[in-house]
Protein backbone atom coordinates (compact mmCIF):
# COMPACT_ATOMS: atom_id res chain seq x y z
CA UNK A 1 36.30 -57.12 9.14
CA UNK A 2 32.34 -56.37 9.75
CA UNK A 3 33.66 -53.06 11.88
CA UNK A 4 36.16 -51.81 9.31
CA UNK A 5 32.90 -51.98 6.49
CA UNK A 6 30.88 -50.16 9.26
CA UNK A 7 33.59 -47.64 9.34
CA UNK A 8 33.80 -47.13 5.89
CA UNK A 9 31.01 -46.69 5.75
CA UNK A 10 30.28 -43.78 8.20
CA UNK A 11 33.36 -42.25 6.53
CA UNK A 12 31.40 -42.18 2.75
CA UNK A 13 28.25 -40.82 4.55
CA UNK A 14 30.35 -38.07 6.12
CA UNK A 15 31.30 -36.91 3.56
CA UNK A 16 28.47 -37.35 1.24
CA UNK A 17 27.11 -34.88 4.39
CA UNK A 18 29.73 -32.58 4.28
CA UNK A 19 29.71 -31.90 0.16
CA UNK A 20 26.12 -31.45 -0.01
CA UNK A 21 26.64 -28.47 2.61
CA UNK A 22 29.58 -27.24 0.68
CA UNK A 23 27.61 -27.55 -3.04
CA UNK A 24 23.90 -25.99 -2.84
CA UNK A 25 22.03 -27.71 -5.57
CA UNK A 26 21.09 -24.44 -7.26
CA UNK A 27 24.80 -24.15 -7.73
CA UNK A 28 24.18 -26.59 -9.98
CA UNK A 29 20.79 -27.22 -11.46
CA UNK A 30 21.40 -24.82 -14.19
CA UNK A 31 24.64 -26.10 -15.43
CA UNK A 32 23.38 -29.93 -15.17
CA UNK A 33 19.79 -29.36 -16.21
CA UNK A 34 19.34 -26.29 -18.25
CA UNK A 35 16.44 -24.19 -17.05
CA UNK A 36 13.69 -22.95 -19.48
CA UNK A 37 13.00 -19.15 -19.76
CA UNK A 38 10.71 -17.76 -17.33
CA UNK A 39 7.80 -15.52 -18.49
CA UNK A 40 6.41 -12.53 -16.03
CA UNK A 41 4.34 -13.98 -13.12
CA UNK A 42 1.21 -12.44 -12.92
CA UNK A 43 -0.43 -13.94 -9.89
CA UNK A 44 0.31 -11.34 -8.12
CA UNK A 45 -2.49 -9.27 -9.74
CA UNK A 46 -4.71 -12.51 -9.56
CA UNK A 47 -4.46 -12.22 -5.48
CA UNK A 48 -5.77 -9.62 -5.60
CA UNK A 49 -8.94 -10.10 -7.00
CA UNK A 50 -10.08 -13.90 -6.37
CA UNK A 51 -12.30 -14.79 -3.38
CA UNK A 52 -13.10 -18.13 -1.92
CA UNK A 53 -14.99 -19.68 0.45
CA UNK A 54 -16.16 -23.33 2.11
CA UNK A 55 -19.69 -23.77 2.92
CA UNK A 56 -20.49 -26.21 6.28
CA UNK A 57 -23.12 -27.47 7.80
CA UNK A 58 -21.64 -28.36 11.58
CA UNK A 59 -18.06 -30.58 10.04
CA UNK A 60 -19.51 -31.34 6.90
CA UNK A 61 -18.73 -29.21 3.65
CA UNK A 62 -21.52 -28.22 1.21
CA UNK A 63 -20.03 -26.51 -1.01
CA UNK A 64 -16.85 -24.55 -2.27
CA UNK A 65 -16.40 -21.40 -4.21
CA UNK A 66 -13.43 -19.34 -5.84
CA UNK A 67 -14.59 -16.43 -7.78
CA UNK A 68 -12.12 -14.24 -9.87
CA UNK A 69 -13.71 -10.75 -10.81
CA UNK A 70 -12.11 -10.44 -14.42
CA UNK A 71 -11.36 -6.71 -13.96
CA UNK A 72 -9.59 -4.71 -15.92
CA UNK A 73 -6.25 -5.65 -14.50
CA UNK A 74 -7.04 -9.09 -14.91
CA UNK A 75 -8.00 -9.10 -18.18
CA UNK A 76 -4.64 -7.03 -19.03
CA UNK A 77 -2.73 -9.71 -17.58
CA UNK A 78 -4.80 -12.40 -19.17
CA UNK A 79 -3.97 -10.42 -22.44
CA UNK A 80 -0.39 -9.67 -21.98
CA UNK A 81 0.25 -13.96 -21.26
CA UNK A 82 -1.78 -14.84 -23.92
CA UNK A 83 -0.26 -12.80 -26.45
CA UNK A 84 3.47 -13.43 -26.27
CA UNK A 85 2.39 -17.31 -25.77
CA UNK A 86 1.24 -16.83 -29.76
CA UNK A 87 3.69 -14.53 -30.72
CA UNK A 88 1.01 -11.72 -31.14
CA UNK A 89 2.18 -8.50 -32.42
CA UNK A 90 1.93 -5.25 -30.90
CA UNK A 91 -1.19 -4.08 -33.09
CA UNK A 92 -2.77 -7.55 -32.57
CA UNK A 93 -2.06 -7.18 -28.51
CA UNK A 94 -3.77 -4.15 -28.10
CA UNK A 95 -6.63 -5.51 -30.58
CA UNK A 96 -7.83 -7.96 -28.59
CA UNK A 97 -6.97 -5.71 -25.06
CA UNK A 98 -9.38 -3.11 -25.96
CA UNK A 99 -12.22 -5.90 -26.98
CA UNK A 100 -11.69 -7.02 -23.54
CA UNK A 101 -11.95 -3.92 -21.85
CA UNK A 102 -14.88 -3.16 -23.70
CA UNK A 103 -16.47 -5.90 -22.25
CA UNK A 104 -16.15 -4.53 -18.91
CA UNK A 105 -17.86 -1.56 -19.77
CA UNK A 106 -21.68 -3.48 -20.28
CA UNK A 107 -21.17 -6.35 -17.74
CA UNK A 108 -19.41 -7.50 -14.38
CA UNK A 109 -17.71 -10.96 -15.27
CA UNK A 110 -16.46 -13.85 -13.12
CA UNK A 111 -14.95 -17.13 -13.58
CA UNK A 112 -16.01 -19.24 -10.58
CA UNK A 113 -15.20 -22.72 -9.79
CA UNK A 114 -17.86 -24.26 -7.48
CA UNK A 115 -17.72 -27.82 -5.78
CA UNK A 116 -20.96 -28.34 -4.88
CA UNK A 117 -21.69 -31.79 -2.63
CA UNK A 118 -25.23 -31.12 -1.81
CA UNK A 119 -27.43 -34.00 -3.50
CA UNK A 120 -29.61 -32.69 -6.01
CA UNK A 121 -28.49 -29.73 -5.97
CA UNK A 122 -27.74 -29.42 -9.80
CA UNK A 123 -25.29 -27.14 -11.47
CA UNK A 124 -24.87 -24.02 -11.58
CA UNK A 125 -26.20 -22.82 -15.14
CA UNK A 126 -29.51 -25.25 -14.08
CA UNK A 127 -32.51 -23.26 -14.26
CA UNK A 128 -33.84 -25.22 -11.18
CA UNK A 129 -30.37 -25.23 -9.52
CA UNK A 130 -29.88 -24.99 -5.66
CA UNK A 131 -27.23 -22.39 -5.95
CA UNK A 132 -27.99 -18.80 -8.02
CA UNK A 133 -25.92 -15.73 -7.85
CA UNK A 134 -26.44 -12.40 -8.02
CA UNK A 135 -23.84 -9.31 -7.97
CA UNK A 136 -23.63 -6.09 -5.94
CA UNK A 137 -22.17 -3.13 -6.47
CA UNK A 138 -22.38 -1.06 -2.84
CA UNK A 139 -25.88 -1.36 -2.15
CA UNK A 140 -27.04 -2.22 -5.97
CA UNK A 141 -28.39 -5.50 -6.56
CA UNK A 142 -27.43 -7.39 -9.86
CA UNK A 143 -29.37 -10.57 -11.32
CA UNK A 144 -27.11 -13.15 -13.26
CA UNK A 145 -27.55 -12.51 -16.88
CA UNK A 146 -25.60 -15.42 -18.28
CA UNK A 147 -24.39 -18.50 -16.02
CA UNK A 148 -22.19 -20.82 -18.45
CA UNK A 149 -20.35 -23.63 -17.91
CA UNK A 150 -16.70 -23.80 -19.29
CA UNK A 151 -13.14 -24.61 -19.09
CA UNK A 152 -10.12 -22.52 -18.55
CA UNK A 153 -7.57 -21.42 -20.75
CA UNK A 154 -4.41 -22.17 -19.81
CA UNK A 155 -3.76 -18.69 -18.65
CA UNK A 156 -6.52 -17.97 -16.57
CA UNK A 157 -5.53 -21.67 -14.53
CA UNK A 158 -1.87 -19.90 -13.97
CA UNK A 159 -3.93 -16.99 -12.59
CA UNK A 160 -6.34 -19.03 -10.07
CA UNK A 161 -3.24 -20.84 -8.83
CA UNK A 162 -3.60 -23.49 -6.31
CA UNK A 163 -7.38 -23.87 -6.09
CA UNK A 164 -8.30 -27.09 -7.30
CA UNK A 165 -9.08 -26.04 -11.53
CA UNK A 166 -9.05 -29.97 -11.95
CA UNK A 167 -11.39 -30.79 -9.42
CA UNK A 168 -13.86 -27.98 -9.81
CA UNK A 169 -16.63 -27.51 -12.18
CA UNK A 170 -16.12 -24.10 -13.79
CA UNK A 171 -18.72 -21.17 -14.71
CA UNK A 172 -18.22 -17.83 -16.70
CA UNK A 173 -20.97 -15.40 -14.82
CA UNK A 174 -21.77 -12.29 -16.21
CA UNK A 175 -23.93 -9.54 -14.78
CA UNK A 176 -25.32 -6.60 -17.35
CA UNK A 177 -24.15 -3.26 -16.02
CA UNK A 178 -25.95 0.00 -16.53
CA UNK A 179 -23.87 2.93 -17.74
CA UNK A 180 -24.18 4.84 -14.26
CA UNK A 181 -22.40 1.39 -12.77
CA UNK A 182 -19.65 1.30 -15.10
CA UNK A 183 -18.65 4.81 -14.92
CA UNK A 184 -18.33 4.00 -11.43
CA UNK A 185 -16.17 1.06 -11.69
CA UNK A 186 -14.00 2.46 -14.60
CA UNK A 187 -13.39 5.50 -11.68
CA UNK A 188 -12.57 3.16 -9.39
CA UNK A 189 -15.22 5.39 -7.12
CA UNK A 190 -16.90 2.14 -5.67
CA UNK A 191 -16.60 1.13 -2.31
CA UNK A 192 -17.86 -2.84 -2.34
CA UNK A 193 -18.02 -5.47 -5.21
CA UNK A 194 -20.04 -8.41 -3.59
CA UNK A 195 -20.89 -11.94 -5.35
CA UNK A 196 -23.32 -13.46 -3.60
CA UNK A 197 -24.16 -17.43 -4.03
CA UNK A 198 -27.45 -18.45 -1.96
CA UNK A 199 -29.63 -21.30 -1.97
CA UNK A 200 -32.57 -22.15 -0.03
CA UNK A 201 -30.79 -22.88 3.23
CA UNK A 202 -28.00 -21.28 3.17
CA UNK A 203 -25.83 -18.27 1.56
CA UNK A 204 -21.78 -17.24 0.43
CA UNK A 205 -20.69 -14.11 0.04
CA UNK A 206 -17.23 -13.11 -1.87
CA UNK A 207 -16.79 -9.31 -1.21
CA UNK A 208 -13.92 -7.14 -2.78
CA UNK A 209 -13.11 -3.85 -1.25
CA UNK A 210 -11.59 -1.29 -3.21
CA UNK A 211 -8.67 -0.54 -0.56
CA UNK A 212 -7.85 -4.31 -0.49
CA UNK A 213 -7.58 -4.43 -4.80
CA UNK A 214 -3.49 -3.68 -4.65
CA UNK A 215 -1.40 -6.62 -5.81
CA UNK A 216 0.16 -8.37 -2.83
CA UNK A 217 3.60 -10.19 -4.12
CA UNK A 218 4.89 -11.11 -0.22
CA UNK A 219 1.21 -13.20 -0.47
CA UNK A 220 2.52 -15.45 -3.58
CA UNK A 221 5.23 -18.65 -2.95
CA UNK A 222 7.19 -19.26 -6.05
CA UNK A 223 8.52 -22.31 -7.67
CA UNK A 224 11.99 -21.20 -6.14
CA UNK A 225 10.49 -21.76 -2.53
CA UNK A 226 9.95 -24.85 -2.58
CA UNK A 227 12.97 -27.50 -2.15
CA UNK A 228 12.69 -30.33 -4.69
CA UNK A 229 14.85 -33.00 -2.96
């Protein structure tokens, strides 16, 4: 009696086995659990301009940085999301685009998350703070004008993906550009964007080279990559 429930067994988990092969379960996700609409990714563009790197000292991390340069094509992006979230109309889209770009035309902005483990090292906007910054444009120097803590709009947390938004105290950096520099970055006849974060002992530097400033989509994984089982 003990072996025929064994048996019987087997025989349901067989074929349990053999269904599951036959019926892929995104055969049937959308007719069981409707899926919601799916907006434009734009991390794509996002890839292309955040940076990030881990300080050490021998095994033991200091610090940690992701920086995205809010260029032009990230502000579009930022733009395009956050107006068909409201319901923005066209007029209103291209309103608040051209504010944006505007901006880039008198400073060099950033949104960098920092995780700084250092003991008295302070924060970032701290006028006696460990860490400073400064910006470079090829071989121009560029003092922080404005170092302010904040949080992230839901868009811009879509657009620094996987990089630890909840665990990471976040900064808006901004860097006043003279005219000669933004003609050159609204060109796109720079070589090197550099963000540079130093402290007494020790230095990080997030570079972005023109060439390397195209969108990348085979870098990206999307939710469809992943198997939820």
């Amino acid at each position: 009696m003990k072996q025929r429930v064994i048996v019987w067994r087997a025989s349901v988990l067989m074929c349990m086995a053999m269904l599951s092969g036959c019926i892929k379960y995104y055969d049937l996700v959308e007719s069981e659990f409707p899926q919601a609409e799916k907006e434009p990714d734009y991390r794509d563009v996002a890839h292309a301009y955040k940076r990030s790197k881990t300080v050490y000292e021998e095994f033991e991390t200091k610090a940690g940085f992701d920086a995205l340069w809010l260029s032009d094509d990230v502000r579009t992006s930022y733009v395009q999301m956050y107006a068909k979230k409201r319901g923005l109309a066209a007029d209103g889209r291209e309103e608040l685009l051209k504010r944006q770009l505007e901006e880039n035309k008198h400073w060099i902005s950033f949104y960098v998350l920092a995780d700084i483990r250092e003991r008295g090292a302070g924060t970032l906007g701290d006028s006696a703070t460990a860490w400073t910054m400064f910006a470079s444009v090829d071989q121009q120097n560029i003092p922080a004008e404005s170092v302010k803590e904040c949080d992230l709009d839901p868009e811009y947390q879509l657009l620094f993906g996987a990089s630890g938004v909840n665990f990471k105290t976040c900064y808006l950096v901004k860097f006043a550009i003279e005219s000669a520099v933004s003609v050159k970055l609204g060109q796109q006849s720079f070589k090197k964007i550099a963000l540079t974060m130093s402290s007494p002992k020790r230095k990080a530097v997030l570079q972005w080279h023109k060439e390397h400033l195209k969108p990348n989509k085979k870098t990206l994984v999307s939710d469809e990559d992943f198997y939820w089982g």
